[in-house]
PDB file of N, CA and C in Angstrom:
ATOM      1  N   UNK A   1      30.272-134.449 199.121  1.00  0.00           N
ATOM      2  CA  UNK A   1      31.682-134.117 199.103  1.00  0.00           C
ATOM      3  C   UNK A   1      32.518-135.247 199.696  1.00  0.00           C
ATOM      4  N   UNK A   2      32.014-135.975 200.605  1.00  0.00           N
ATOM      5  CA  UNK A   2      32.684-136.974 201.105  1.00  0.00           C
ATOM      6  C   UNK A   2      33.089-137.993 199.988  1.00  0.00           C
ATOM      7  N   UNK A   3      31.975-138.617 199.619  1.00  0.00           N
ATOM      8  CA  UNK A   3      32.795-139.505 198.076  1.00  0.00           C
ATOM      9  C   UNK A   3      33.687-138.931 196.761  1.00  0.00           C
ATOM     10  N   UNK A   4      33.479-137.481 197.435  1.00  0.00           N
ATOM     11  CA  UNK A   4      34.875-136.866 196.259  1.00  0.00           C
ATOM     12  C   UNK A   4      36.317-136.620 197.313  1.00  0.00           C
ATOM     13  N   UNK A   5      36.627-137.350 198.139  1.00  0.00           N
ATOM     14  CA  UNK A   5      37.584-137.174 198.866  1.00  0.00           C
ATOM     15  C   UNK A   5      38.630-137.535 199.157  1.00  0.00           C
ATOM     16  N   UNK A   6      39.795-136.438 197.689  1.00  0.00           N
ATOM     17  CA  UNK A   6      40.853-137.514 196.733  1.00  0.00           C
ATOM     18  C   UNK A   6      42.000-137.249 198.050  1.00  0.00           C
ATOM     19  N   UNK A   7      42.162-136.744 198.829  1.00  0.00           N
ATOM     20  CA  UNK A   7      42.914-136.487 199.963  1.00  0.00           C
ATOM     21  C   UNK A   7      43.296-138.240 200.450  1.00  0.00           C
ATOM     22  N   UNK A   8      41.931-138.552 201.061  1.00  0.00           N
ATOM     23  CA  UNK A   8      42.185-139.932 201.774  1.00  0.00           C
ATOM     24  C   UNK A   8      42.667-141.089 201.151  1.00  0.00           C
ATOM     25  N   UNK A   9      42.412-141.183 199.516  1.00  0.00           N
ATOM     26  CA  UNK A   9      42.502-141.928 198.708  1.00  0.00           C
ATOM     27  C   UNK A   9      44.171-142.345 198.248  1.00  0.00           C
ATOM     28  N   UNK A  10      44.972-140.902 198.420  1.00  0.00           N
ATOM     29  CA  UNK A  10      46.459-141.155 197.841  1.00  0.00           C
ATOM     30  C   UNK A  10      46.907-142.540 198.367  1.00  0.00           C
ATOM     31  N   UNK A  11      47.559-142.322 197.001  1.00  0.00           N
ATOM     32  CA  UNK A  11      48.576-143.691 197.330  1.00  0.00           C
ATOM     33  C   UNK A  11      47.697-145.425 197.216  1.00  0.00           C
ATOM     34  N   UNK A  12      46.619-144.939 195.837  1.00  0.00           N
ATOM     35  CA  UNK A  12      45.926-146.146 196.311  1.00  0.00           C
ATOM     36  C   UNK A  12      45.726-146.663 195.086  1.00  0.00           C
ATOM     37  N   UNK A  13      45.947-148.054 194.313  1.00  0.00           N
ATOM     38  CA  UNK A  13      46.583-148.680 193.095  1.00  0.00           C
ATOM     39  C   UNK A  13      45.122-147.860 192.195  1.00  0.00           C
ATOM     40  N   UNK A  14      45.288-148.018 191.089  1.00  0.00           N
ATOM     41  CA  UNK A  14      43.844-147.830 190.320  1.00  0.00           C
ATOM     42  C   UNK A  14      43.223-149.327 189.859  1.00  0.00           C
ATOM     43  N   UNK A  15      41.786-149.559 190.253  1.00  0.00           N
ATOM     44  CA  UNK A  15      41.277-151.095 189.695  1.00  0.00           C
ATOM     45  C   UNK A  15      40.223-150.706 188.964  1.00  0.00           C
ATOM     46  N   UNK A  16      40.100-151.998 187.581  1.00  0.00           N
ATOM     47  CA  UNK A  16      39.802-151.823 186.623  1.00  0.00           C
ATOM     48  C   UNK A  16      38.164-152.044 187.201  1.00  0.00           C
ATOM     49  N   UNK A  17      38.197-153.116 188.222  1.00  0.00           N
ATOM     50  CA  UNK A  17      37.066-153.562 188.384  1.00  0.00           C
ATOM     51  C   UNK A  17      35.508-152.814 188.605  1.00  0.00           C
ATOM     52  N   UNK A  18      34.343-152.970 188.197  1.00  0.00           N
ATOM     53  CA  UNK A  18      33.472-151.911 188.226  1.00  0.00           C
ATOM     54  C   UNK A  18      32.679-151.983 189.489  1.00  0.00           C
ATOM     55  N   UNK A  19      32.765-153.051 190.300  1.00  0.00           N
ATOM     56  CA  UNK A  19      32.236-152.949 191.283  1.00  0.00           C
ATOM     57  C   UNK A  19      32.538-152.574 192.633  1.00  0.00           C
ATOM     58  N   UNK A  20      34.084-152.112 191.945  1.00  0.00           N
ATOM     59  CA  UNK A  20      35.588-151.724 193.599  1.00  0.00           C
ATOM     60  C   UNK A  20      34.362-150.747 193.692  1.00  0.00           C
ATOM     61  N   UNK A  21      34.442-151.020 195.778  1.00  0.00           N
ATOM     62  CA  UNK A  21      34.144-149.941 196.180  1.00  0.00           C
ATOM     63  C   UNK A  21      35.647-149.777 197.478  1.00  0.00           C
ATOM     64  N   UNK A  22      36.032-148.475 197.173  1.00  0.00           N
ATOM     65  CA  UNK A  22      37.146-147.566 198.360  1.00  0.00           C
ATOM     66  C   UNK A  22      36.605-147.539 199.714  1.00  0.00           C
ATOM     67  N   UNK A  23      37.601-148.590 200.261  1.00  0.00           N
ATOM     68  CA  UNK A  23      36.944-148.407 202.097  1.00  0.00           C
ATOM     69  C   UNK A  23      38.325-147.635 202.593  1.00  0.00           C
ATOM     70  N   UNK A  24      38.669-147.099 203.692  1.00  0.00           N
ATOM     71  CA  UNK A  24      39.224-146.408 204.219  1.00  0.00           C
ATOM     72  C   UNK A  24      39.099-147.433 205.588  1.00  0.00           C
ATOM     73  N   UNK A  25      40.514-147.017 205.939  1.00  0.00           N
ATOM     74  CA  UNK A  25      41.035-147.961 207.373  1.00  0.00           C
ATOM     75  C   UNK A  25      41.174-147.009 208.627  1.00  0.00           C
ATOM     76  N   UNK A  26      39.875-146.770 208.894  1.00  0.00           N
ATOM     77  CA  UNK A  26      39.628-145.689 210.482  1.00  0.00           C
ATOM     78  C   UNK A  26      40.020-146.122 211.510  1.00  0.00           C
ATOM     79  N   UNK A  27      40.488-145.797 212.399  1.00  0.00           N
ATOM     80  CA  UNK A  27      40.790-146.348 213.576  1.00  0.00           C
ATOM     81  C   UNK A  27      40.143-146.095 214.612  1.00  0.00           C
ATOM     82  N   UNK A  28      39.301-146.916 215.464  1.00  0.00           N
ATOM     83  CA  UNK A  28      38.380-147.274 216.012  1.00  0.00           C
ATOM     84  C   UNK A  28      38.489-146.063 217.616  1.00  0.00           C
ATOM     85  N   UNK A  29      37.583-145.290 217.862  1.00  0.00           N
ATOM     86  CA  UNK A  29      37.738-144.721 219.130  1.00  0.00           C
ATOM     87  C   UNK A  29      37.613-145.604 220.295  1.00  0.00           C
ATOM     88  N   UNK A  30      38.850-145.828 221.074  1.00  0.00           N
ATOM     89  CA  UNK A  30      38.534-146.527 222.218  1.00  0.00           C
ATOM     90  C   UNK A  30      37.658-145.553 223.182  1.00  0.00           C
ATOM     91  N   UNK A  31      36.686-146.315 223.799  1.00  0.00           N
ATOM     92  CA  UNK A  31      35.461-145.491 224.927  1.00  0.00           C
ATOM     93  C   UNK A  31      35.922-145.475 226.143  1.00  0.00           C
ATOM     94  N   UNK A  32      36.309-143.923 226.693  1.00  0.00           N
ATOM     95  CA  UNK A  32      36.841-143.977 227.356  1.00  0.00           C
ATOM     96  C   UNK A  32      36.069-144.454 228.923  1.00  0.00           C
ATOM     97  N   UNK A  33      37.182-145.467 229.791  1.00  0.00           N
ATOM     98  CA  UNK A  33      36.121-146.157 230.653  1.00  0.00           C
ATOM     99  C   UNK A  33      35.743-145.000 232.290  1.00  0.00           C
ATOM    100  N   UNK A  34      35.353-145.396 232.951  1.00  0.00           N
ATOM    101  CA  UNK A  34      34.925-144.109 234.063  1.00  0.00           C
ATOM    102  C   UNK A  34      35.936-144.100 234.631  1.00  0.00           C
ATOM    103  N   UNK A  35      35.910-142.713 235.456  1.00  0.00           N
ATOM    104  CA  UNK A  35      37.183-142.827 236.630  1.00  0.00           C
ATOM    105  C   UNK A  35      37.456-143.606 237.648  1.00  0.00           C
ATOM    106  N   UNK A  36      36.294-144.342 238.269  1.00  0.00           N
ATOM    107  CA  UNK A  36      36.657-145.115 238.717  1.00  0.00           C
ATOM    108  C   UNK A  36      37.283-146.431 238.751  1.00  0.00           C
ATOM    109  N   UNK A  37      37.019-146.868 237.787  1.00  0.00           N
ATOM    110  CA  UNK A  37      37.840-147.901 236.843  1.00  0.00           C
ATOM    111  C   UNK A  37      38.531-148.019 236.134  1.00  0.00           C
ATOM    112  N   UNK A  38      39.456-146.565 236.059  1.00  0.00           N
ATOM    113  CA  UNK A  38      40.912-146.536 235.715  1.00  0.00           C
ATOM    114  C   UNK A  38      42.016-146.830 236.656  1.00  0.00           C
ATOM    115  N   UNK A  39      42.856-147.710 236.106  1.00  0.00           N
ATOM    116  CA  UNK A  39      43.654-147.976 237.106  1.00  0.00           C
ATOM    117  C   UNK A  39      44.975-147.864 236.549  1.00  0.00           C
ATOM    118  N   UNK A  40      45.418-146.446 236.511  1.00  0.00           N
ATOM    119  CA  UNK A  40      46.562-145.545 236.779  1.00  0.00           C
ATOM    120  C   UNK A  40      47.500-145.686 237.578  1.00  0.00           C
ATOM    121  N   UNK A  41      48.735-145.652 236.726  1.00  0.00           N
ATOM    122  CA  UNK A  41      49.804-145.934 237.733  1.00  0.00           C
ATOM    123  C   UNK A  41      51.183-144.889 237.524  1.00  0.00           C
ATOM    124  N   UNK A  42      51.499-144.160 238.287  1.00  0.00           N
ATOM    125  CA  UNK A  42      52.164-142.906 238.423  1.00  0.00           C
ATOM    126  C   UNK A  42      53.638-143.531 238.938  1.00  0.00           C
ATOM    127  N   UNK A  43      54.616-142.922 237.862  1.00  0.00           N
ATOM    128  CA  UNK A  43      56.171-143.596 238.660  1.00  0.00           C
ATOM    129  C   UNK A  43      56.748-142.316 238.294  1.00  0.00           C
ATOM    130  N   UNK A  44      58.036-142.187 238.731  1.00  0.00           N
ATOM    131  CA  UNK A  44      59.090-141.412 238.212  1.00  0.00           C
ATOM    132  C   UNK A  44      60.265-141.742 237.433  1.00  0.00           C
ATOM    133  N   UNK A  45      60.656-140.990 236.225  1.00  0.00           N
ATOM    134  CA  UNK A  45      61.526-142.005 235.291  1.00  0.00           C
ATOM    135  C   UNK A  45      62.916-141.216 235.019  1.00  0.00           C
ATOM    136  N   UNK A  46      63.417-141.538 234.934  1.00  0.00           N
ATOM    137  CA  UNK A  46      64.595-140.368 234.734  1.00  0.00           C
ATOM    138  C   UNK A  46      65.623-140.990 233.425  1.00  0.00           C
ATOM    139  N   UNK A  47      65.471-142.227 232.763  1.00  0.00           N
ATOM    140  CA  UNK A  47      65.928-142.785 231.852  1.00  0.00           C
ATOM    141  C   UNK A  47      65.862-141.859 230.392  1.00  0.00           C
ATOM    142  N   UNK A  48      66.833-142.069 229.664  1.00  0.00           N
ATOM    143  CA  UNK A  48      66.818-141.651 228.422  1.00  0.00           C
ATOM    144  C   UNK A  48      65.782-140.138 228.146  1.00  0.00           C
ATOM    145  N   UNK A  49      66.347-139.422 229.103  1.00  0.00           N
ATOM    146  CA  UNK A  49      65.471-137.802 229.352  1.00  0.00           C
ATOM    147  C   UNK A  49      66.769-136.872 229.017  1.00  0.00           C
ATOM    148  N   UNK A  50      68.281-137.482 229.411  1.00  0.00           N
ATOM    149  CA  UNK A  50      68.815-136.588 228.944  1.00  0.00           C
ATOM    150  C   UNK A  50      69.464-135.547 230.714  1.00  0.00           C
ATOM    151  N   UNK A  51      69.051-136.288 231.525  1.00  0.00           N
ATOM    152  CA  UNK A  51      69.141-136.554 233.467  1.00  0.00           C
ATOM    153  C   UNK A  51      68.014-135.632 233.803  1.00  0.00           C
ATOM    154  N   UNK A  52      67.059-135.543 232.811  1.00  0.00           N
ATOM    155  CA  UNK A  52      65.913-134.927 233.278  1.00  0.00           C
ATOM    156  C   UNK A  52      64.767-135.927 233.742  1.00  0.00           C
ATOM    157  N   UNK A  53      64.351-135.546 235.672  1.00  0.00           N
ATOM    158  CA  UNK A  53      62.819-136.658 235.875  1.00  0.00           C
ATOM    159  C   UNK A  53      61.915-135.668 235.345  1.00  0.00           C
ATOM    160  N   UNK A  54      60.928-136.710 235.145  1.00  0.00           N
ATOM    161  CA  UNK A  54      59.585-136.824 234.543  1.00  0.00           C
ATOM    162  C   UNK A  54      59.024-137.758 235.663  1.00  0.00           C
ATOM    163  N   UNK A  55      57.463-137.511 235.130  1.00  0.00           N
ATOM    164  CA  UNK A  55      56.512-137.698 236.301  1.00  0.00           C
ATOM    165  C   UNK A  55      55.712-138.682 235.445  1.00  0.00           C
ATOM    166  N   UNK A  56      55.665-139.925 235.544  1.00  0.00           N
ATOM    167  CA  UNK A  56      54.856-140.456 234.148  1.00  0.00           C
ATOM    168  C   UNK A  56      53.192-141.091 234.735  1.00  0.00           C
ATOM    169  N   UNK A  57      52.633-140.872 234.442  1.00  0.00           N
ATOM    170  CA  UNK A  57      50.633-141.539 234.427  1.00  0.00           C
ATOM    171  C   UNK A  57      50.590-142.461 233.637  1.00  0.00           C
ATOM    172  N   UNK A  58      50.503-143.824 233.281  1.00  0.00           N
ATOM    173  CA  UNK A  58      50.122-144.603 232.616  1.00  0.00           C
ATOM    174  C   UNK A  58      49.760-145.833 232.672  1.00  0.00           C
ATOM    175  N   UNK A  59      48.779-146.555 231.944  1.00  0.00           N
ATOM    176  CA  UNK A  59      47.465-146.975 231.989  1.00  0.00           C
ATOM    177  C   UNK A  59      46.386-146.923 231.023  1.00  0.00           C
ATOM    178  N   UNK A  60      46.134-145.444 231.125  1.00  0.00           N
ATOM    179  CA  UNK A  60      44.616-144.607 231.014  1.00  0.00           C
ATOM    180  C   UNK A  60      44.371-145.631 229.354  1.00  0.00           C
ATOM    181  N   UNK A  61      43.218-145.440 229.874  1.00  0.00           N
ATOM    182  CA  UNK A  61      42.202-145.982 228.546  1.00  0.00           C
ATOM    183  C   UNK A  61      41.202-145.499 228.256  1.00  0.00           C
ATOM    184  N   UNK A  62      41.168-145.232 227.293  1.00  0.00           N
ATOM    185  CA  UNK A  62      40.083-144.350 226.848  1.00  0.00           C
ATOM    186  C   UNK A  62      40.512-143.194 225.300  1.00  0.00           C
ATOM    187  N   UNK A  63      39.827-142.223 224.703  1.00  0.00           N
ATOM    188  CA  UNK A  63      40.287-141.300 223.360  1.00  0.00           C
ATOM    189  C   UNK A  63      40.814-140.741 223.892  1.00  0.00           C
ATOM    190  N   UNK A  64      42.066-139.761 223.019  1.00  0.00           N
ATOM    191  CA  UNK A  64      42.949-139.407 223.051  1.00  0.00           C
ATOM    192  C   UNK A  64      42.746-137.448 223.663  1.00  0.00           C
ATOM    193  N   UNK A  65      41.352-137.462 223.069  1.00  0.00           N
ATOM    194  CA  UNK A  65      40.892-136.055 223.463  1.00  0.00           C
ATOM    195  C   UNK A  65      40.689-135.887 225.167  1.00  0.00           C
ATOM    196  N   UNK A  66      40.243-136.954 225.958  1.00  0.00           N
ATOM    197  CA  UNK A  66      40.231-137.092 227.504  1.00  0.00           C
ATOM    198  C   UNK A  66      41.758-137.120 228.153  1.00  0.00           C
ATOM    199  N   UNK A  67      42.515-137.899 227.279  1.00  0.00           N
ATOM    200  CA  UNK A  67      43.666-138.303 228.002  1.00  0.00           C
ATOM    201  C   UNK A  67      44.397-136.459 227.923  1.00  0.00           C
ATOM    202  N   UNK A  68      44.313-136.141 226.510  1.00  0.00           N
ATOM    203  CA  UNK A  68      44.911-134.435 226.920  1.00  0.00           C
ATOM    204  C   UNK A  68      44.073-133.689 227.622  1.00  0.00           C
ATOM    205  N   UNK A  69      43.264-133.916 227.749  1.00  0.00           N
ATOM    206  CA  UNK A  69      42.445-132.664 229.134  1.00  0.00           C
ATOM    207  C   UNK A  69      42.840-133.135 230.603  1.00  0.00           C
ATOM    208  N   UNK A  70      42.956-134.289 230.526  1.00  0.00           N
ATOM    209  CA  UNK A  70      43.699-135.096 231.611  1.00  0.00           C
ATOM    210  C   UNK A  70      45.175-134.592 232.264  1.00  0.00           C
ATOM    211  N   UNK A  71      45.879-134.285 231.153  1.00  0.00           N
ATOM    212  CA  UNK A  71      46.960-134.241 231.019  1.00  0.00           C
ATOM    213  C   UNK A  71      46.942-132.979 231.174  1.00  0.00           C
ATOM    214  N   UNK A  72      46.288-131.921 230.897  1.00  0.00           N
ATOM    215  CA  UNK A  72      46.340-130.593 230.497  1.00  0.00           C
ATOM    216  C   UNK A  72      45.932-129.866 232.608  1.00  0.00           C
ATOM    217  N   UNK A  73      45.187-130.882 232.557  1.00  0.00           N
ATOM    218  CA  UNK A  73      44.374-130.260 234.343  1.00  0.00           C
ATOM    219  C   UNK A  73      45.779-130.511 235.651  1.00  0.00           C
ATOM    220  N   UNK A  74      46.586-132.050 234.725  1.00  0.00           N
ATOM    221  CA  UNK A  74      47.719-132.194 235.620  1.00  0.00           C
ATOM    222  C   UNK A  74      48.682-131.166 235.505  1.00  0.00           C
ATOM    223  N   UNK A  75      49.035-130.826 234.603  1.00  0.00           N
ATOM    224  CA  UNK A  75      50.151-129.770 233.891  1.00  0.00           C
ATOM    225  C   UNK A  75      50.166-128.740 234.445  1.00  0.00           C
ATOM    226  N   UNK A  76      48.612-127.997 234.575  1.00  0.00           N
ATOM    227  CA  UNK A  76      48.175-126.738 235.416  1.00  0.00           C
ATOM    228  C   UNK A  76      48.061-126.688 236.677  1.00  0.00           C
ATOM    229  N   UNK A  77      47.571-127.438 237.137  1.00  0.00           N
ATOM    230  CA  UNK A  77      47.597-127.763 238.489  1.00  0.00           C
ATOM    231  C   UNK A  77      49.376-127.890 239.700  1.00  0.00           C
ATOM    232  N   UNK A  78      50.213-128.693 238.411  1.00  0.00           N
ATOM    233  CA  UNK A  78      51.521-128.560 239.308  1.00  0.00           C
ATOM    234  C   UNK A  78      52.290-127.437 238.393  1.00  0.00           C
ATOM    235  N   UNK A  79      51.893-126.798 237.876  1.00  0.00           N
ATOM    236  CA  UNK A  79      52.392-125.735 237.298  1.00  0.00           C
ATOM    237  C   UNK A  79      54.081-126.203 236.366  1.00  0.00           C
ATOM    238  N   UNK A  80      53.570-126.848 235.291  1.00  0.00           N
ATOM    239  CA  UNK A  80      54.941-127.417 234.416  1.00  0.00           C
ATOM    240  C   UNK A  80      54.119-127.953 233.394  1.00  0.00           C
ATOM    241  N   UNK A  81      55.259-128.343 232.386  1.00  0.00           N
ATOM    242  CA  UNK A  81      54.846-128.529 231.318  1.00  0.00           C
ATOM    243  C   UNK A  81      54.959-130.277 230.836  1.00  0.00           C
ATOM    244  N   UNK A  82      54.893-130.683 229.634  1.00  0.00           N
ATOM    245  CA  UNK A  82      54.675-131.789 229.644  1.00  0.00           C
ATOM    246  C   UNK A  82      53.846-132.586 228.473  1.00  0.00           C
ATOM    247  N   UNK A  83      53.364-133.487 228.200  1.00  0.00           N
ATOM    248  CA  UNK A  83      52.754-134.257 227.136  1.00  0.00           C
ATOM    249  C   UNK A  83      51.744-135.353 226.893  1.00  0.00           C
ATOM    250  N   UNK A  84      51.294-135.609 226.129  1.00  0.00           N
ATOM    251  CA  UNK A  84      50.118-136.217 226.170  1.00  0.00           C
ATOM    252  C   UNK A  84      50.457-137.706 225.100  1.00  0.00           C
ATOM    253  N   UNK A  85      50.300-138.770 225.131  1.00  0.00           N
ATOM    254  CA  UNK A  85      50.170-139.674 224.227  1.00  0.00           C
ATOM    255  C   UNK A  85      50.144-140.821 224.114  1.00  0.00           C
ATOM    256  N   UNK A  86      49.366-141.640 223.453  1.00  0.00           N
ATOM    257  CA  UNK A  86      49.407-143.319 223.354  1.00  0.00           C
ATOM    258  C   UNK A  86      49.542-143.582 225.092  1.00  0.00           C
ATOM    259  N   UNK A  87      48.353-143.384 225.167  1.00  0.00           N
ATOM    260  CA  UNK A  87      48.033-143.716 226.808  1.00  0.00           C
ATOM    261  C   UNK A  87      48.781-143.390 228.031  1.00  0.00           C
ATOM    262  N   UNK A  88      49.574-142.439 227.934  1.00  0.00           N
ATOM    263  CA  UNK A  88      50.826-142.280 228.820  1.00  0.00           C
ATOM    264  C   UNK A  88      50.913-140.342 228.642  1.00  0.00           C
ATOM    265  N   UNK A  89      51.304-140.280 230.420  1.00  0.00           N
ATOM    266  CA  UNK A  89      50.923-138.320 230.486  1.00  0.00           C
ATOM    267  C   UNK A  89      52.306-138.329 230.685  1.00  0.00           C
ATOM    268  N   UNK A  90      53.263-137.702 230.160  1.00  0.00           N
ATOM    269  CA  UNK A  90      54.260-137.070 230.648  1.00  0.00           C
ATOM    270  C   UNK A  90      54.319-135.616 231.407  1.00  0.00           C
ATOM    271  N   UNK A  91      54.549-135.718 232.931  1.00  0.00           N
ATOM    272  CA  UNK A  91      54.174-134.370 233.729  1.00  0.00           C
ATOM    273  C   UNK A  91      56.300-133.784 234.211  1.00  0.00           C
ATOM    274  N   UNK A  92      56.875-132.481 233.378  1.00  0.00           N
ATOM    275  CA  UNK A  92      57.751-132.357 233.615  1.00  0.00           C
ATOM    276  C   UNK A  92      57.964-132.267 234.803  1.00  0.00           C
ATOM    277  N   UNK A  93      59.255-132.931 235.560  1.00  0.00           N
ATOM    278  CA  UNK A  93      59.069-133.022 236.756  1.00  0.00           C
ATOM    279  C   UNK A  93      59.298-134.239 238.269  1.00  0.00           C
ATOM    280  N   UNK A  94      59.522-133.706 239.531  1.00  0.00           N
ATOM    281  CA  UNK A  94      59.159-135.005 240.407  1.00  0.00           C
ATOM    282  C   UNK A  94      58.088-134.362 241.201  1.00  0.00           C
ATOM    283  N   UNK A  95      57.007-135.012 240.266  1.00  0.00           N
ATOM    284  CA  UNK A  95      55.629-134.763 241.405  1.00  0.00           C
ATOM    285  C   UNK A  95      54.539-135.910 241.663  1.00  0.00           C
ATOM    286  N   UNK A  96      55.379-136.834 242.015  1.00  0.00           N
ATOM    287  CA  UNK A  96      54.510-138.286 242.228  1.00  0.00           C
ATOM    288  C   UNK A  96      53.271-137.498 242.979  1.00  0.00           C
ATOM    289  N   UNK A  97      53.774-137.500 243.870  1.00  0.00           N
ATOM    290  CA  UNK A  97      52.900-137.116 245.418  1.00  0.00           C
ATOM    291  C   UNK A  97      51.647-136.542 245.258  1.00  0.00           C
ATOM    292  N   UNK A  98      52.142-135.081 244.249  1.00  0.00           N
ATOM    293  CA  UNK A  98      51.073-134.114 244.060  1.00  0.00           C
ATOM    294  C   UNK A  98      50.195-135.091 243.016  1.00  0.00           C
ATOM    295  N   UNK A  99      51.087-135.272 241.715  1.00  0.00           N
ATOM    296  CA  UNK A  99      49.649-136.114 240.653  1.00  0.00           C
ATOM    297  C   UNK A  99      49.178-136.851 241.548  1.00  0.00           C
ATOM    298  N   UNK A 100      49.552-137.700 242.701  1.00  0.00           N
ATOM    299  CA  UNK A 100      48.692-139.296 243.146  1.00  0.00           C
ATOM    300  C   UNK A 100      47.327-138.338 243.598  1.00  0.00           C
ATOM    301  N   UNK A 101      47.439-137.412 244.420  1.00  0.00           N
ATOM    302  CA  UNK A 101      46.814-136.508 245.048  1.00  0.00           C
ATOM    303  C   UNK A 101      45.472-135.858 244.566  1.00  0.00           C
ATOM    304  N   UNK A 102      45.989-134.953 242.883  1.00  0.00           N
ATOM    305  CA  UNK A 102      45.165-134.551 242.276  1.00  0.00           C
ATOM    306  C   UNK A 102      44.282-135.523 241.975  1.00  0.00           C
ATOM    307  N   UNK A 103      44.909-136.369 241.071  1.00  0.00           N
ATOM    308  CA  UNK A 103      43.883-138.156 240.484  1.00  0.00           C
ATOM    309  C   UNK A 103      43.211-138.567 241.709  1.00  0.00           C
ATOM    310  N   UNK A 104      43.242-138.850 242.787  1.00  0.00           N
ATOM    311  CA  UNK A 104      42.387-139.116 243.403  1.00  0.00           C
ATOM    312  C   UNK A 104      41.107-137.667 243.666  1.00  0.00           C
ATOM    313  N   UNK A 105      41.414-136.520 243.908  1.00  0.00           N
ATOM    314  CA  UNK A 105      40.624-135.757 243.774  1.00  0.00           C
ATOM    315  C   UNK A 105      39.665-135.431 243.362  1.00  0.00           C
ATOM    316  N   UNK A 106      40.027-135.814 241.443  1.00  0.00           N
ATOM    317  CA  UNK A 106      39.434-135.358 240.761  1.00  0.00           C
ATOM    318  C   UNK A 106      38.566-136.804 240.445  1.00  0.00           C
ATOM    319  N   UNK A 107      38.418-138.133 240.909  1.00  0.00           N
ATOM    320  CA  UNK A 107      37.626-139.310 241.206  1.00  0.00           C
ATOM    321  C   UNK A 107      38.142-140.444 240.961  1.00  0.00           C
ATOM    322  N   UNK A 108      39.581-140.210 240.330  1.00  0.00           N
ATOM    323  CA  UNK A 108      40.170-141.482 240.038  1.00  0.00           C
ATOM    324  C   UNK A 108      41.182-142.471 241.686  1.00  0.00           C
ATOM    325  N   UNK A 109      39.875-143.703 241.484  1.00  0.00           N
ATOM    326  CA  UNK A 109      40.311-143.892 243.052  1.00  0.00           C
ATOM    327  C   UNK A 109      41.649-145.080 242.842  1.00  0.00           C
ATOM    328  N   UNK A 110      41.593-145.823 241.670  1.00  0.00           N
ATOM    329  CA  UNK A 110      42.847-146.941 242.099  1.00  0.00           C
ATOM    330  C   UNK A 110      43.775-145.797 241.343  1.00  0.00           C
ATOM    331  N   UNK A 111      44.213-145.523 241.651  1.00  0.00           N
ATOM    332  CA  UNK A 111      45.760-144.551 240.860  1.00  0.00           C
ATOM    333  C   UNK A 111      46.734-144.921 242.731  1.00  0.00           C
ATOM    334  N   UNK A 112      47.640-145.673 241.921  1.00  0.00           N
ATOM    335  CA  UNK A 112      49.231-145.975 242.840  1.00  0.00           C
ATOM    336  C   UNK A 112      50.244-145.643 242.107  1.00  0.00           C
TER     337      UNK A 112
END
């Protein structure tokens, strides 16, 4: 079923040639690195929010599935809401103190 998989294919010229073979452009999982060797950096931003602070985490490296559980343990923990993406946690909010707090807790030791 995979080589019948006209979904991924749209939008893609037709060639006459008999030997085209269809590659697809995946994007590579970055591995996410340990906690201890993340080096996280927590500010408060209040720019272009609309005069709402935010609590921002960013840095993190690693897939996108860690960074939202990441994001999801901060969220719960200070009880607010918030977002996950392209390497950066948005925690609604001013809770430097508490995220620096949790992240170290939970093993992440350079987080400033």
């Amino acid at each position: 079923m995979a080589n019948n998989d006209w979904k991924s294919r749209l939008n893609v010229v037709y060639s006459t040639n008999p030997d085209f073979q269809y590659t697809t452009d995946e994007k590579e999982e970055i591995e996410t690195l340990p906690k201890q060797q993340q080096k996280l950096r927590v500010s408060i931003e209040k720019n272009h929010r609309g005069g709402k602070t935010v609590t921002l985490v960013k840095n993190f490296v690693g897939c996108d599935d860690d960074l939202k559980e990441l994001a999801r343990l901060l969220k719960t923990r200070c009880g607010v809401g918030g977002s996950a993406k392209e390497g950066e946690i948005i925690v609604q909010g001013d809770f430097k103190p508490r995220v620096i707090e949790i992240l170290k807790q939970e093993g992440y030791t350079q987080t400033k």
